[in-house]
Structure formats: C-alpha cells, structure tokens
PDB file of N, CA and C in Angstrom:
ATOM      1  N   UNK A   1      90.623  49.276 111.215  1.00  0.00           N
ATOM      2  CA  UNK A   1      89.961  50.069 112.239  1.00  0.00           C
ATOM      3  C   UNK A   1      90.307  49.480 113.609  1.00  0.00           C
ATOM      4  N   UNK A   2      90.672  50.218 114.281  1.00  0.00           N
ATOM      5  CA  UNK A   2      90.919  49.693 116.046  1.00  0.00           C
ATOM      6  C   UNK A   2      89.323  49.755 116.606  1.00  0.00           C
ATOM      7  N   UNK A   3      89.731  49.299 117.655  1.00  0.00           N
ATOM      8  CA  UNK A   3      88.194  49.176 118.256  1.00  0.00           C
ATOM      9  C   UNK A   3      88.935  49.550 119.979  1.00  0.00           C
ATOM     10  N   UNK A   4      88.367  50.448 120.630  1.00  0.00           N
ATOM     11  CA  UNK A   4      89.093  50.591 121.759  1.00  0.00           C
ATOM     12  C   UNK A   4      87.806  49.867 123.200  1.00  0.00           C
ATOM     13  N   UNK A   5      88.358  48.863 123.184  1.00  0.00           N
ATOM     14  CA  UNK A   5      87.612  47.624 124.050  1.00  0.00           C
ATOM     15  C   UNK A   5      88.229  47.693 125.213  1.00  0.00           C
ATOM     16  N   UNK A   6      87.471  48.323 126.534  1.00  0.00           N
ATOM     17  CA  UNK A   6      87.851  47.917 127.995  1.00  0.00           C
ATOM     18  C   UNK A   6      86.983  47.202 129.227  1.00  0.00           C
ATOM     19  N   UNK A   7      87.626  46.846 130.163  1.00  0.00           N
ATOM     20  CA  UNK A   7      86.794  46.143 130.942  1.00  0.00           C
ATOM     21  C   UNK A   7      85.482  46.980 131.158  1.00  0.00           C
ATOM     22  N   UNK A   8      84.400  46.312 131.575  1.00  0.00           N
ATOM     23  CA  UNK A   8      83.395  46.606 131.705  1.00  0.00           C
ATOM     24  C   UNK A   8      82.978  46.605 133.354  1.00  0.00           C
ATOM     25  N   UNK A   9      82.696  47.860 134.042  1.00  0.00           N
ATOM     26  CA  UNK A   9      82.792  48.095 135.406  1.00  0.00           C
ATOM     27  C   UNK A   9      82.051  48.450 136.051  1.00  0.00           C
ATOM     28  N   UNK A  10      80.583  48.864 135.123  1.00  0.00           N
ATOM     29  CA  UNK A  10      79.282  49.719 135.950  1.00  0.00           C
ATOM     30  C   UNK A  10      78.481  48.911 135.223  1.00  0.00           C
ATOM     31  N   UNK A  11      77.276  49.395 135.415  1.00  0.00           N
ATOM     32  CA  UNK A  11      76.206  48.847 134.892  1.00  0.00           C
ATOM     33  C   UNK A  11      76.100  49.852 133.726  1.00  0.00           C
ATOM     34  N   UNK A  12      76.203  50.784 133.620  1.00  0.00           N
ATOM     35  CA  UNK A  12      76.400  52.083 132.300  1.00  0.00           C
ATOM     36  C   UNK A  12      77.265  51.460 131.362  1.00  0.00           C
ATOM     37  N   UNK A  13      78.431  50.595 131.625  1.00  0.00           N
ATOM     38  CA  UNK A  13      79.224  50.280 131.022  1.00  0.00           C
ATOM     39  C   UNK A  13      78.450  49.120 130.278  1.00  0.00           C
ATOM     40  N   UNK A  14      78.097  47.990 131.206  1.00  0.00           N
ATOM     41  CA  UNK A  14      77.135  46.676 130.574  1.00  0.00           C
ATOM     42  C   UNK A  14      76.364  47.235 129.331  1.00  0.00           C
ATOM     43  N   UNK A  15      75.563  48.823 129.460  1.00  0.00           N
ATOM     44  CA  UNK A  15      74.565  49.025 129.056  1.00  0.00           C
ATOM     45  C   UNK A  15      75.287  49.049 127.882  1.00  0.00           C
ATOM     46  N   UNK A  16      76.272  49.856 127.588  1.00  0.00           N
ATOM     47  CA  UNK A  16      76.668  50.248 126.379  1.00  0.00           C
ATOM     48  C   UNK A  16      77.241  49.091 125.437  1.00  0.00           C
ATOM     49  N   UNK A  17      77.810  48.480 126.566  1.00  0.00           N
ATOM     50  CA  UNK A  17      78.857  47.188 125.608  1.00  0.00           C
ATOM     51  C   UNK A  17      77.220  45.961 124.999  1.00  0.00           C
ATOM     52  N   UNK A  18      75.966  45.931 125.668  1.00  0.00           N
ATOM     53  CA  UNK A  18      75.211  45.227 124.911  1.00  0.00           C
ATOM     54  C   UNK A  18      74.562  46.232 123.588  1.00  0.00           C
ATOM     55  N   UNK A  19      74.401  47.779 123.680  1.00  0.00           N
ATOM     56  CA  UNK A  19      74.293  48.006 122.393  1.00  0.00           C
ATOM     57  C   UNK A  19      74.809  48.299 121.472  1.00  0.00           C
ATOM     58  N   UNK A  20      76.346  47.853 121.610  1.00  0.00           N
ATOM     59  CA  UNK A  20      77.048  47.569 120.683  1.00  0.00           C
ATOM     60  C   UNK A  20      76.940  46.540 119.966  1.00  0.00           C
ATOM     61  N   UNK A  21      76.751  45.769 120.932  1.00  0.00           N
ATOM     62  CA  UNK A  21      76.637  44.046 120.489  1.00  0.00           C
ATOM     63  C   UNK A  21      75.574  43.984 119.575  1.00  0.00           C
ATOM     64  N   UNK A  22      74.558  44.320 119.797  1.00  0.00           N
ATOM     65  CA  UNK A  22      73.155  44.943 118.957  1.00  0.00           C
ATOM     66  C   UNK A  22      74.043  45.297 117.661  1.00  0.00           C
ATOM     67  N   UNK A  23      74.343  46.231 117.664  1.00  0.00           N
ATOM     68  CA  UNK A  23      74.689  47.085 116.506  1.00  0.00           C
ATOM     69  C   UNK A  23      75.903  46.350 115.700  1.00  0.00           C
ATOM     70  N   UNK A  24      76.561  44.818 116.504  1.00  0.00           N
ATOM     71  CA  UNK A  24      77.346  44.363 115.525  1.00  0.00           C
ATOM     72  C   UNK A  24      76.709  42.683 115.156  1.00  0.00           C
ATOM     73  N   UNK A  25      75.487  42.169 115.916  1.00  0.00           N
ATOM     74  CA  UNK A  25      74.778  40.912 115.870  1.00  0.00           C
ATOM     75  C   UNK A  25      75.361  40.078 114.529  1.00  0.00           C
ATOM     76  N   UNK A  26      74.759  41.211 113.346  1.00  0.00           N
ATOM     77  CA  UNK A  26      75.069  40.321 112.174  1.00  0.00           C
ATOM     78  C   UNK A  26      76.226  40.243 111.492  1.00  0.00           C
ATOM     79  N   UNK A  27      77.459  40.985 112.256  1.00  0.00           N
ATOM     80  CA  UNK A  27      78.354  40.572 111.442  1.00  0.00           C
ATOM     81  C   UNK A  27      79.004  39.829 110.827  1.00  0.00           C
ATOM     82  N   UNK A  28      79.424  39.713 109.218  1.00  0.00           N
ATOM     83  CA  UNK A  28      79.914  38.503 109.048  1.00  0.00           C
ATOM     84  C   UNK A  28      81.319  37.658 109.419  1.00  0.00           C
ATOM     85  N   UNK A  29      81.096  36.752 109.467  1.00  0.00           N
ATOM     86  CA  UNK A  29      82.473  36.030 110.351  1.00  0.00           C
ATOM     87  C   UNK A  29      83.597  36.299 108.916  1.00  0.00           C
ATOM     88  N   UNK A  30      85.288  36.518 109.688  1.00  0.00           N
ATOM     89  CA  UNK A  30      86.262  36.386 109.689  1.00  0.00           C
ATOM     90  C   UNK A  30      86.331  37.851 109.271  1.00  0.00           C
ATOM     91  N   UNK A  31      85.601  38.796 110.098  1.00  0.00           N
ATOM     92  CA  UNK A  31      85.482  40.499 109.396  1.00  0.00           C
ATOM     93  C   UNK A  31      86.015  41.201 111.265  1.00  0.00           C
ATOM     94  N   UNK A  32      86.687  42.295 110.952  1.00  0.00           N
ATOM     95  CA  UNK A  32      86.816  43.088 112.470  1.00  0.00           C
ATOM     96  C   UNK A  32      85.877  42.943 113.240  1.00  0.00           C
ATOM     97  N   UNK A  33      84.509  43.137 113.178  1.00  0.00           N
ATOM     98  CA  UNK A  33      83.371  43.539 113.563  1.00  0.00           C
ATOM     99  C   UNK A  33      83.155  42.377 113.966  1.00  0.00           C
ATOM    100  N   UNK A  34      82.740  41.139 113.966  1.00  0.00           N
ATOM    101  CA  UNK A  34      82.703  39.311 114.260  1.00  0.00           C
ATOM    102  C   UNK A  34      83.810  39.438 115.410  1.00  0.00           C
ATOM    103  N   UNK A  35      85.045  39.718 115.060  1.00  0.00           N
ATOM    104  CA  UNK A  35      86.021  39.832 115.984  1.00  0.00           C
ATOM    105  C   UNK A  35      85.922  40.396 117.505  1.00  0.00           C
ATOM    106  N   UNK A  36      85.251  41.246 117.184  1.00  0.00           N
ATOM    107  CA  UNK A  36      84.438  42.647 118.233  1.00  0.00           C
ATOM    108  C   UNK A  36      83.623  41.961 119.184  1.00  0.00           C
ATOM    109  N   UNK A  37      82.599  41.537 118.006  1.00  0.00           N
ATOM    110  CA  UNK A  37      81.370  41.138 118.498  1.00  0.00           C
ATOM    111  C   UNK A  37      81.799  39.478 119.513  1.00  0.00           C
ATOM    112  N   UNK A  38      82.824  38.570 118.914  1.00  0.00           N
ATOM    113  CA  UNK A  38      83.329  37.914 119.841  1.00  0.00           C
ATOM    114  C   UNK A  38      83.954  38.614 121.274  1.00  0.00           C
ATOM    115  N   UNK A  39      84.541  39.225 121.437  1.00  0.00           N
ATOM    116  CA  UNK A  39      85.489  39.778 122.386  1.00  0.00           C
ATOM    117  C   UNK A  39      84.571  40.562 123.318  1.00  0.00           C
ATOM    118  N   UNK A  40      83.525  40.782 122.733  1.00  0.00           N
ATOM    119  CA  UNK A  40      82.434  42.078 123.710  1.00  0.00           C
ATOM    120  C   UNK A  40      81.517  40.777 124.277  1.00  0.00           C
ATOM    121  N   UNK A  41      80.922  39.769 123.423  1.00  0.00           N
ATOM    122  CA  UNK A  41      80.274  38.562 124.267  1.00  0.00           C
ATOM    123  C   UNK A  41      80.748  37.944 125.536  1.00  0.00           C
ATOM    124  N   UNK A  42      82.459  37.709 124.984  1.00  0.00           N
ATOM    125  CA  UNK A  42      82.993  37.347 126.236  1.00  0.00           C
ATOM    126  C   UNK A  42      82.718  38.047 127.488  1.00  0.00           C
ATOM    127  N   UNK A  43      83.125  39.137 127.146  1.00  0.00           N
ATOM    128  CA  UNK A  43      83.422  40.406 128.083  1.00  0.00           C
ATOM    129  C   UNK A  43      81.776  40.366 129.325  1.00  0.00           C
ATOM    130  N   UNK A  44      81.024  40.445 128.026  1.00  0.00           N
ATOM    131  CA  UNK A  44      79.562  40.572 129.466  1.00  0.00           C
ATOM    132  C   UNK A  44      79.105  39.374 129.611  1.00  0.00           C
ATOM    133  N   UNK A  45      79.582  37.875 129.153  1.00  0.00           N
ATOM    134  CA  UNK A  45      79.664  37.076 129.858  1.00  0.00           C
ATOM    135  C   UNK A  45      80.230  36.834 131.158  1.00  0.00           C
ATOM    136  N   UNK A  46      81.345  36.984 130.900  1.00  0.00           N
ATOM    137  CA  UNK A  46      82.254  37.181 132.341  1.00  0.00           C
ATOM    138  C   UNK A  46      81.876  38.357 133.024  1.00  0.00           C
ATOM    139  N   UNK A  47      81.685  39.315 133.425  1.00  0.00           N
ATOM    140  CA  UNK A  47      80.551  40.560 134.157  1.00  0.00           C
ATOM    141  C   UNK A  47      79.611  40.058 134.731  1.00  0.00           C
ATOM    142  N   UNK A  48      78.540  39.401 133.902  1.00  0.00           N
ATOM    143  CA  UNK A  48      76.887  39.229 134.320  1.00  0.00           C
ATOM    144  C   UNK A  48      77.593  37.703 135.263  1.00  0.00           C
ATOM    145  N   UNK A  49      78.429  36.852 134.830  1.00  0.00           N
ATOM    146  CA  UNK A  49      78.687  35.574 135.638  1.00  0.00           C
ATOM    147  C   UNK A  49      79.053  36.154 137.654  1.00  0.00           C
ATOM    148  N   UNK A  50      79.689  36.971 137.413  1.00  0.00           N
ATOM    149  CA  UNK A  50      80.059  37.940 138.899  1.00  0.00           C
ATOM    150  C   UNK A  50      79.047  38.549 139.251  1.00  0.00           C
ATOM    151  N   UNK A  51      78.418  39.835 138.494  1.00  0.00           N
ATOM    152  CA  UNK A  51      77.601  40.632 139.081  1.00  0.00           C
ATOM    153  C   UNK A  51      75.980  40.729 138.685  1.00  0.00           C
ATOM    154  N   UNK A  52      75.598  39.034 138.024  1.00  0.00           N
ATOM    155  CA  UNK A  52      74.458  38.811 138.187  1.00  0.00           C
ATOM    156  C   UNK A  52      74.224  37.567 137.806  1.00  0.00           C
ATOM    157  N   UNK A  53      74.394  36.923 138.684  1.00  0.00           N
ATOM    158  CA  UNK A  53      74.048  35.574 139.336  1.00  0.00           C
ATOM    159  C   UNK A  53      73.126  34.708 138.908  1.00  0.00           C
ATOM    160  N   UNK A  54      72.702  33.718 138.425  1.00  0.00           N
ATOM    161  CA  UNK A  54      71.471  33.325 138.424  1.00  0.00           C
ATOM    162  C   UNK A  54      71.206  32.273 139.350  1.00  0.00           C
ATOM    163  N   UNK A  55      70.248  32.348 140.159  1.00  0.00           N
ATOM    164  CA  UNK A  55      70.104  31.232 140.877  1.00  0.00           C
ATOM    165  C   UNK A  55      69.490  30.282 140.445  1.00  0.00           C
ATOM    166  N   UNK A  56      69.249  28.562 140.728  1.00  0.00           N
ATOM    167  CA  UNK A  56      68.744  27.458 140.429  1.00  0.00           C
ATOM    168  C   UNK A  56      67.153  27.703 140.731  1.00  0.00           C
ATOM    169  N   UNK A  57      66.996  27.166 139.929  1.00  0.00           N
ATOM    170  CA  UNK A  57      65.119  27.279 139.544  1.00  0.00           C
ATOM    171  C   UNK A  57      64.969  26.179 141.074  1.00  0.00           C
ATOM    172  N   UNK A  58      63.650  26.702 141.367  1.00  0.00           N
ATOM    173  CA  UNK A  58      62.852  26.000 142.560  1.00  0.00           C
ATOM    174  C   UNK A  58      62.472  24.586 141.999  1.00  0.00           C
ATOM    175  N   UNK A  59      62.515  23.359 143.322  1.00  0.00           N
ATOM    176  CA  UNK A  59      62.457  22.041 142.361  1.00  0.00           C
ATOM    177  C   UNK A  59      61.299  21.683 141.445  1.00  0.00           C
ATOM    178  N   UNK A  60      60.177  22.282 142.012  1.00  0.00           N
ATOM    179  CA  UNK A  60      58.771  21.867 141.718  1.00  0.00           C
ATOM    180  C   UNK A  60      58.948  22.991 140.285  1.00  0.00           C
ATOM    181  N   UNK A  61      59.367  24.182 140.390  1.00  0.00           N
ATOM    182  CA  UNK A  61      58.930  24.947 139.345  1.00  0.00           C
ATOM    183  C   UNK A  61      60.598  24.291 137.826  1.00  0.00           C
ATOM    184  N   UNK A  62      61.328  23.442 138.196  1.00  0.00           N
ATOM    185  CA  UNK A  62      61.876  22.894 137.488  1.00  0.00           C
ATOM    186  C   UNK A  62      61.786  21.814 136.723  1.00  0.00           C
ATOM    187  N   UNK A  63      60.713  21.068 137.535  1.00  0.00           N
ATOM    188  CA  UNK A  63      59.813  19.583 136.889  1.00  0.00           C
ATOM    189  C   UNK A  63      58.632  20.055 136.276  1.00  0.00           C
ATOM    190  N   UNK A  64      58.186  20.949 136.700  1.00  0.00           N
ATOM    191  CA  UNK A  64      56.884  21.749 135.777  1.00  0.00           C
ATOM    192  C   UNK A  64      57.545  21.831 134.395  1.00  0.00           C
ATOM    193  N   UNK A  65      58.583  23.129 134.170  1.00  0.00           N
ATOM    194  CA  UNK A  65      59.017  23.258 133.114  1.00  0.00           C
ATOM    195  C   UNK A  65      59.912  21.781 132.509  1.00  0.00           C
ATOM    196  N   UNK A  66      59.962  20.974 133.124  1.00  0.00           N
ATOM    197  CA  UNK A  66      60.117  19.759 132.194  1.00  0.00           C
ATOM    198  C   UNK A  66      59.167  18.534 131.597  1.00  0.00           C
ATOM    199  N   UNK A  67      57.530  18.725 132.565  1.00  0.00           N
ATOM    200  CA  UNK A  67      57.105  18.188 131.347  1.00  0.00           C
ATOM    201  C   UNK A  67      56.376  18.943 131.215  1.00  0.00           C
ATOM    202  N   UNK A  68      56.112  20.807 131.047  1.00  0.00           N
ATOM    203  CA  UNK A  68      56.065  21.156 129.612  1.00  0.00           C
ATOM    204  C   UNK A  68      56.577  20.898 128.698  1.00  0.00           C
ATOM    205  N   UNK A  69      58.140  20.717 128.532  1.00  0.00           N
ATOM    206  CA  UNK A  69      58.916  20.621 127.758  1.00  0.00           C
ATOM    207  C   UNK A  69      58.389  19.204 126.880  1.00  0.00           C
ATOM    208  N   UNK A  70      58.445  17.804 128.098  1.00  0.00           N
ATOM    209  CA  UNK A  70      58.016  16.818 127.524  1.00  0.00           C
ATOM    210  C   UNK A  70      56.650  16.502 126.800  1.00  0.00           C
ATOM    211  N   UNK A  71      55.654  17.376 127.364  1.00  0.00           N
ATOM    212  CA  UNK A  71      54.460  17.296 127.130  1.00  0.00           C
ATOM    213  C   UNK A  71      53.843  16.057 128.119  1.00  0.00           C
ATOM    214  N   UNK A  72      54.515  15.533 128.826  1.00  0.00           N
ATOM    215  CA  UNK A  72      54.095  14.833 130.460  1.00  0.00           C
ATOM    216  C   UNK A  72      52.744  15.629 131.401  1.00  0.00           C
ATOM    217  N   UNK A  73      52.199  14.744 131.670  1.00  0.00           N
ATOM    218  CA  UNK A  73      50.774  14.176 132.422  1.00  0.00           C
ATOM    219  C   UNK A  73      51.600  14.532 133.802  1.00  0.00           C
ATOM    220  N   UNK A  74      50.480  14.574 134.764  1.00  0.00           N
ATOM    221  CA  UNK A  74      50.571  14.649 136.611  1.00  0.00           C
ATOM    222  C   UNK A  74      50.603  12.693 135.578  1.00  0.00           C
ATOM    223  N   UNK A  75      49.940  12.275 135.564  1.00  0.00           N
ATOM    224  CA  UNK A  75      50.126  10.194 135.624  1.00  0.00           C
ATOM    225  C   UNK A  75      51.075  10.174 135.421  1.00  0.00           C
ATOM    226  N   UNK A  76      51.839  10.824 134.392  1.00  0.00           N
ATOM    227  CA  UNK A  76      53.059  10.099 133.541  1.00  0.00           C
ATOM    228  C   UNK A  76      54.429  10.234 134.758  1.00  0.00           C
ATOM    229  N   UNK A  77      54.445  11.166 135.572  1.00  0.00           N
ATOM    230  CA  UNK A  77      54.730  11.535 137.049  1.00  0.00           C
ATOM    231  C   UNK A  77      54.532  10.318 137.953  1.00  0.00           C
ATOM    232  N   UNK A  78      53.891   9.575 137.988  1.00  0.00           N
ATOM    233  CA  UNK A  78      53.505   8.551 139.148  1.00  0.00           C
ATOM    234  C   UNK A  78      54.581   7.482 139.290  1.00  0.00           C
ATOM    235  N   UNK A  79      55.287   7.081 137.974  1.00  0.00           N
ATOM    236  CA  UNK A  79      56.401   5.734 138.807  1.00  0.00           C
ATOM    237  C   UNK A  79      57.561   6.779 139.252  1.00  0.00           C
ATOM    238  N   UNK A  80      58.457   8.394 138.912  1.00  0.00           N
ATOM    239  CA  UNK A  80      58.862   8.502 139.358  1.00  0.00           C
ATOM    240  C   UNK A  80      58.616   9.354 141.229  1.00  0.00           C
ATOM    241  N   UNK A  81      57.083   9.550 141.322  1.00  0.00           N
ATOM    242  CA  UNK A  81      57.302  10.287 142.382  1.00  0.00           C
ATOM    243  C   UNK A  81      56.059   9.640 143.253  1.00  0.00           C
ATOM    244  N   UNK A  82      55.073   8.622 142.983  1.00  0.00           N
ATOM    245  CA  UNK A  82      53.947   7.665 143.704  1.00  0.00           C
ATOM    246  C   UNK A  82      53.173   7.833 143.436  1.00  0.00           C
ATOM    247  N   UNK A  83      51.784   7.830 143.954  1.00  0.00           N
ATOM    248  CA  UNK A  83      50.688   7.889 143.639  1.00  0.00           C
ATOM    249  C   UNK A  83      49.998   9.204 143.349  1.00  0.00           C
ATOM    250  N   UNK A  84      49.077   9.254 142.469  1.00  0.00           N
ATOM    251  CA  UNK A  84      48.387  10.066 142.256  1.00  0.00           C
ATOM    252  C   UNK A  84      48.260  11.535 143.357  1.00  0.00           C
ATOM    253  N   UNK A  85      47.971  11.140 144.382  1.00  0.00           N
ATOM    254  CA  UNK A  85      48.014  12.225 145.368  1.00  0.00           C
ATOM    255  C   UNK A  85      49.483  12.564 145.885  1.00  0.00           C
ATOM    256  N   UNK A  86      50.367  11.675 145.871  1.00  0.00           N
ATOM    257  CA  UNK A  86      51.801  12.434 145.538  1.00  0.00           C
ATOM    258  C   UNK A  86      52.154  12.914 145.029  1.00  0.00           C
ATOM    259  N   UNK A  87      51.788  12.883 143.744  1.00  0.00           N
ATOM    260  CA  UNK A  87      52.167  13.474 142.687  1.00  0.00           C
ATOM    261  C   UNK A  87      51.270  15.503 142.827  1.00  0.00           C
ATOM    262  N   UNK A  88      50.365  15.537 143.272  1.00  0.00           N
ATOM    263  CA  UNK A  88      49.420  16.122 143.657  1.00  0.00           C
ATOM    264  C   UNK A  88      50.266  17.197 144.827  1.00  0.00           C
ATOM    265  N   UNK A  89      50.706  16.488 145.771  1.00  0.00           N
ATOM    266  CA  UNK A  89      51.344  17.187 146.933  1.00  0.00           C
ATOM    267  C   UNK A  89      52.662  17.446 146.849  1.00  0.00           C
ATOM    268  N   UNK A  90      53.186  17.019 145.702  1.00  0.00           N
ATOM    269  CA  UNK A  90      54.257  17.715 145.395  1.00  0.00           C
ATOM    270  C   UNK A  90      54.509  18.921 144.461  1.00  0.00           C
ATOM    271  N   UNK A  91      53.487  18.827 143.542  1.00  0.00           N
ATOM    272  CA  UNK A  91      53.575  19.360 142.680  1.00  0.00           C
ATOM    273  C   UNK A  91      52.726  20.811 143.371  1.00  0.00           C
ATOM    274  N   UNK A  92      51.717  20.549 144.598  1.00  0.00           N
ATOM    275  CA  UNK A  92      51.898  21.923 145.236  1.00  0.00           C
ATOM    276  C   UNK A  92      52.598  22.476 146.234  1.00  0.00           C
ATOM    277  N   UNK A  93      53.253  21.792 146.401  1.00  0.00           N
ATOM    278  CA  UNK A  93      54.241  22.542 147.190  1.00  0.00           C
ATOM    279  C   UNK A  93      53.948  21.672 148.796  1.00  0.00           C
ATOM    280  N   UNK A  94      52.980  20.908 148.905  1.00  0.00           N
ATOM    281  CA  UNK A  94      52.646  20.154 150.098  1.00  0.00           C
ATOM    282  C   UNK A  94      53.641  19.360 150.329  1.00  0.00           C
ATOM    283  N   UNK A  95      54.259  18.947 150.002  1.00  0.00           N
ATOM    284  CA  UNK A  95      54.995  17.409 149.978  1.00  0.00           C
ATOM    285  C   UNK A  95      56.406  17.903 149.285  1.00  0.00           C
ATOM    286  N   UNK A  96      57.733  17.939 150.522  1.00  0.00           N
ATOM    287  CA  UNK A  96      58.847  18.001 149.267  1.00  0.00           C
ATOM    288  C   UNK A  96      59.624  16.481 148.913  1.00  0.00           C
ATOM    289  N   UNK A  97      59.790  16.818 147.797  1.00  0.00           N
ATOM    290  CA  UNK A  97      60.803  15.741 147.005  1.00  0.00           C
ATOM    291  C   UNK A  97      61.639  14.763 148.159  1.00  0.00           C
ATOM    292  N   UNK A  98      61.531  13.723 147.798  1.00  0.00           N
ATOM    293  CA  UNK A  98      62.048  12.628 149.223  1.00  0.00           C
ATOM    294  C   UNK A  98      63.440  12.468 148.043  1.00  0.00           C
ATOM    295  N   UNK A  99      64.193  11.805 148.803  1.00  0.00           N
ATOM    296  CA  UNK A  99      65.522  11.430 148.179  1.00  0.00           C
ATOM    297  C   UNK A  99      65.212  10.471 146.850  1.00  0.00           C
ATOM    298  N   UNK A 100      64.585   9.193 147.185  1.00  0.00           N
ATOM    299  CA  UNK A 100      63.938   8.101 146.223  1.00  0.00           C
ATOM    300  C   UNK A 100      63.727   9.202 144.849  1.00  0.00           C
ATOM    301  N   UNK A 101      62.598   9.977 144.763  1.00  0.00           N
ATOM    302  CA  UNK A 101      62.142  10.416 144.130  1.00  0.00           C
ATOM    303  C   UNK A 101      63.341  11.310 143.196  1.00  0.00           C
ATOM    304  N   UNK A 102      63.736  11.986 144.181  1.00  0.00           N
ATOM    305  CA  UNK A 102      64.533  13.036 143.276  1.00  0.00           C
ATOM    306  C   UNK A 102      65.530  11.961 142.586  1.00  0.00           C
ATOM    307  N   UNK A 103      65.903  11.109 143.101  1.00  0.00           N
ATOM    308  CA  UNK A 103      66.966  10.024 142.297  1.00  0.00           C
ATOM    309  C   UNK A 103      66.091   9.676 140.798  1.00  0.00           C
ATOM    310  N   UNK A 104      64.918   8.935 141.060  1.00  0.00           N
ATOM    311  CA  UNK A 104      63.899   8.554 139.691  1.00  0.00           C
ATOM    312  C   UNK A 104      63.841   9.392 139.026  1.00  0.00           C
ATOM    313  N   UNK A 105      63.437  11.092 139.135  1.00  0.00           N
ATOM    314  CA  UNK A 105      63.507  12.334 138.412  1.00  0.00           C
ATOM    315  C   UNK A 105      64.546  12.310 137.542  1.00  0.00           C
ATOM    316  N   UNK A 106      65.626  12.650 138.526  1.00  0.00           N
ATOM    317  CA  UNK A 106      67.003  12.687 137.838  1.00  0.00           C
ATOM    318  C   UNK A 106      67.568  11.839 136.832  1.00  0.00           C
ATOM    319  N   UNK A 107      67.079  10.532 136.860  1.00  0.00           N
ATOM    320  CA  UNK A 107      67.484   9.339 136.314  1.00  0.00           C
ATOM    321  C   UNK A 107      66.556   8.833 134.753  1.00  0.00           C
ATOM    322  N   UNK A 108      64.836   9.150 135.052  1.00  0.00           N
ATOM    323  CA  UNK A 108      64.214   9.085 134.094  1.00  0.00           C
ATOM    324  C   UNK A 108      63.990  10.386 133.057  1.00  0.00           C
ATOM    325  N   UNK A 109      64.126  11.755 133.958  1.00  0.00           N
ATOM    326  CA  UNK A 109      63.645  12.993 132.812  1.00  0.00           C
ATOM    327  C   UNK A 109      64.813  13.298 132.984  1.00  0.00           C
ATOM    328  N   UNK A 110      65.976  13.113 133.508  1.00  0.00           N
ATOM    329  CA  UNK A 110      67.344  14.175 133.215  1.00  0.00           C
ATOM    330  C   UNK A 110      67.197  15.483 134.206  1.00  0.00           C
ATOM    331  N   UNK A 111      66.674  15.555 134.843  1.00  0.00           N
ATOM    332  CA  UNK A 111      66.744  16.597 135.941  1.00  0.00           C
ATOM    333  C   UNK A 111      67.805  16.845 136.910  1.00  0.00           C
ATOM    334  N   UNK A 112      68.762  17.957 136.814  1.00  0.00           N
ATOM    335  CA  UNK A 112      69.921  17.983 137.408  1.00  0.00           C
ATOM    336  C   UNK A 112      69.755  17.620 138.653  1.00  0.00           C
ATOM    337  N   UNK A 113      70.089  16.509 139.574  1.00  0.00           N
ATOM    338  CA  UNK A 113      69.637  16.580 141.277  1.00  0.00           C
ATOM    339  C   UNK A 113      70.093  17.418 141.717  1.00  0.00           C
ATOM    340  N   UNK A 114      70.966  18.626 141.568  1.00  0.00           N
ATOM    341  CA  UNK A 114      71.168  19.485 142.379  1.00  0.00           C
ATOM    342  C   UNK A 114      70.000  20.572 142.427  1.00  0.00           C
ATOM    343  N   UNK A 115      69.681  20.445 141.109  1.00  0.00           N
ATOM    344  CA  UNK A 115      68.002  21.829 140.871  1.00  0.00           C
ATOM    345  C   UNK A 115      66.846  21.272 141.606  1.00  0.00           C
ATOM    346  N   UNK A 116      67.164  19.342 142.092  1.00  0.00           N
ATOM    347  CA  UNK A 116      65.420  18.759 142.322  1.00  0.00           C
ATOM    348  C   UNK A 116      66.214  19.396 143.891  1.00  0.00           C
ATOM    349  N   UNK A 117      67.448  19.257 144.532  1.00  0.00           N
ATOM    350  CA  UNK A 117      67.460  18.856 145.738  1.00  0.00           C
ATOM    351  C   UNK A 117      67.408  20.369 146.861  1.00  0.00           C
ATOM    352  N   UNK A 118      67.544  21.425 145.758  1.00  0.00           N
ATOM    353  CA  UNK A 118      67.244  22.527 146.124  1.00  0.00           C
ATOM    354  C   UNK A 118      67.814  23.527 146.479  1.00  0.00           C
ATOM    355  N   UNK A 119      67.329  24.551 147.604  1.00  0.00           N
ATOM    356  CA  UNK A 119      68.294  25.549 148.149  1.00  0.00           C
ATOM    357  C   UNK A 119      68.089  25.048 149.549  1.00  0.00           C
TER     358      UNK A 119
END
C-alpha cells in the first residue's frame, strides 16, 4: 500500500496528519503503518517546532513544579535560596532569583539556569 505523505502547511493540514496518527498509534513495528506512523510524527514535530513555539516556563512557576515533583518543603528551599522569608518572597513573586541562588537551584535540584534566569 502507498501512503501519499506531504508536507504539512495549514493548520487543517496539522489537524488531519494528528488524526491519522490516532488512527495508526498502535501499530505494530516493522509493518507499513509503524512506518507511517514514524514519518507523520516527524512531520508534526518539525511543524509545531516552527509554528508553535513553546516558551520557557516562568522561574518561580518552574521551581514550584520541581518540588512538586520532589515532594520539597518552602524549608527544604532555604540553603538553596535563604531564609525562611526568602524563600517566601520568592516564591511570590516579591523577590526575584539573585544570581547565588539560581546557581544553588541549578546545581542542587537540576534546574535548567536558563528557565531559573528567565525572560
């Protein structure tokens, strides 16, 4: 079976090439359809990378979601970012990230410094 696969150029186009993708999810590997379903991933990978962007998460809302992740305390926060009320004023938005800090972030939880250091 051919599969007639072209660039993808509208958003009508995106629409269709993801419910295809839908309609080939489970295919099994080393079958046409796997083949497809590779070649169409690429395809609106490279699309959505151009014509929809994602921007870097805000710093404060990027250390939030990391110690959710960790299951981390505002305390457990205190050797990399100071005291209690630092920790406090940063985490609302009072106080931004000093250089020191974003270095300790970066260094103790793995936080990309480019996501702590911002837009």
């Amino acid at each position: 079976m051919t599969v007639d696969i072209r660039p993808i150029k509208t958003i009508e186009d995106h629409a269709a090439v993801l419910k295809r993708i839908g309609e080939l999810w489970n295919a099994p590997d080393g079958t046409e359809e796997a083949d497809e379903l590779d070649i169409l991933a690429t395809l609106v990978e490279a699309w959505e990378r151009v014509n929809i962007p994602i921007e870097p998460p805000d710093p404060v809302d990027a250390l939030l979601f990391r110690m959710d992740q960790m299951g981390l305390t505002r305390r457990q926060l205190e050797p990399y970012i100071g005291s209690r009320g630092r920790v406090s004023e940063v985490l609302s938005r009072r106080r931004p990230l000093s250089l020191a800090m974003i270095r300790r972030l970066h260094a103790g939880l793995g936080i990309p410094a480019e996501v702590l250091i911002g837009r």
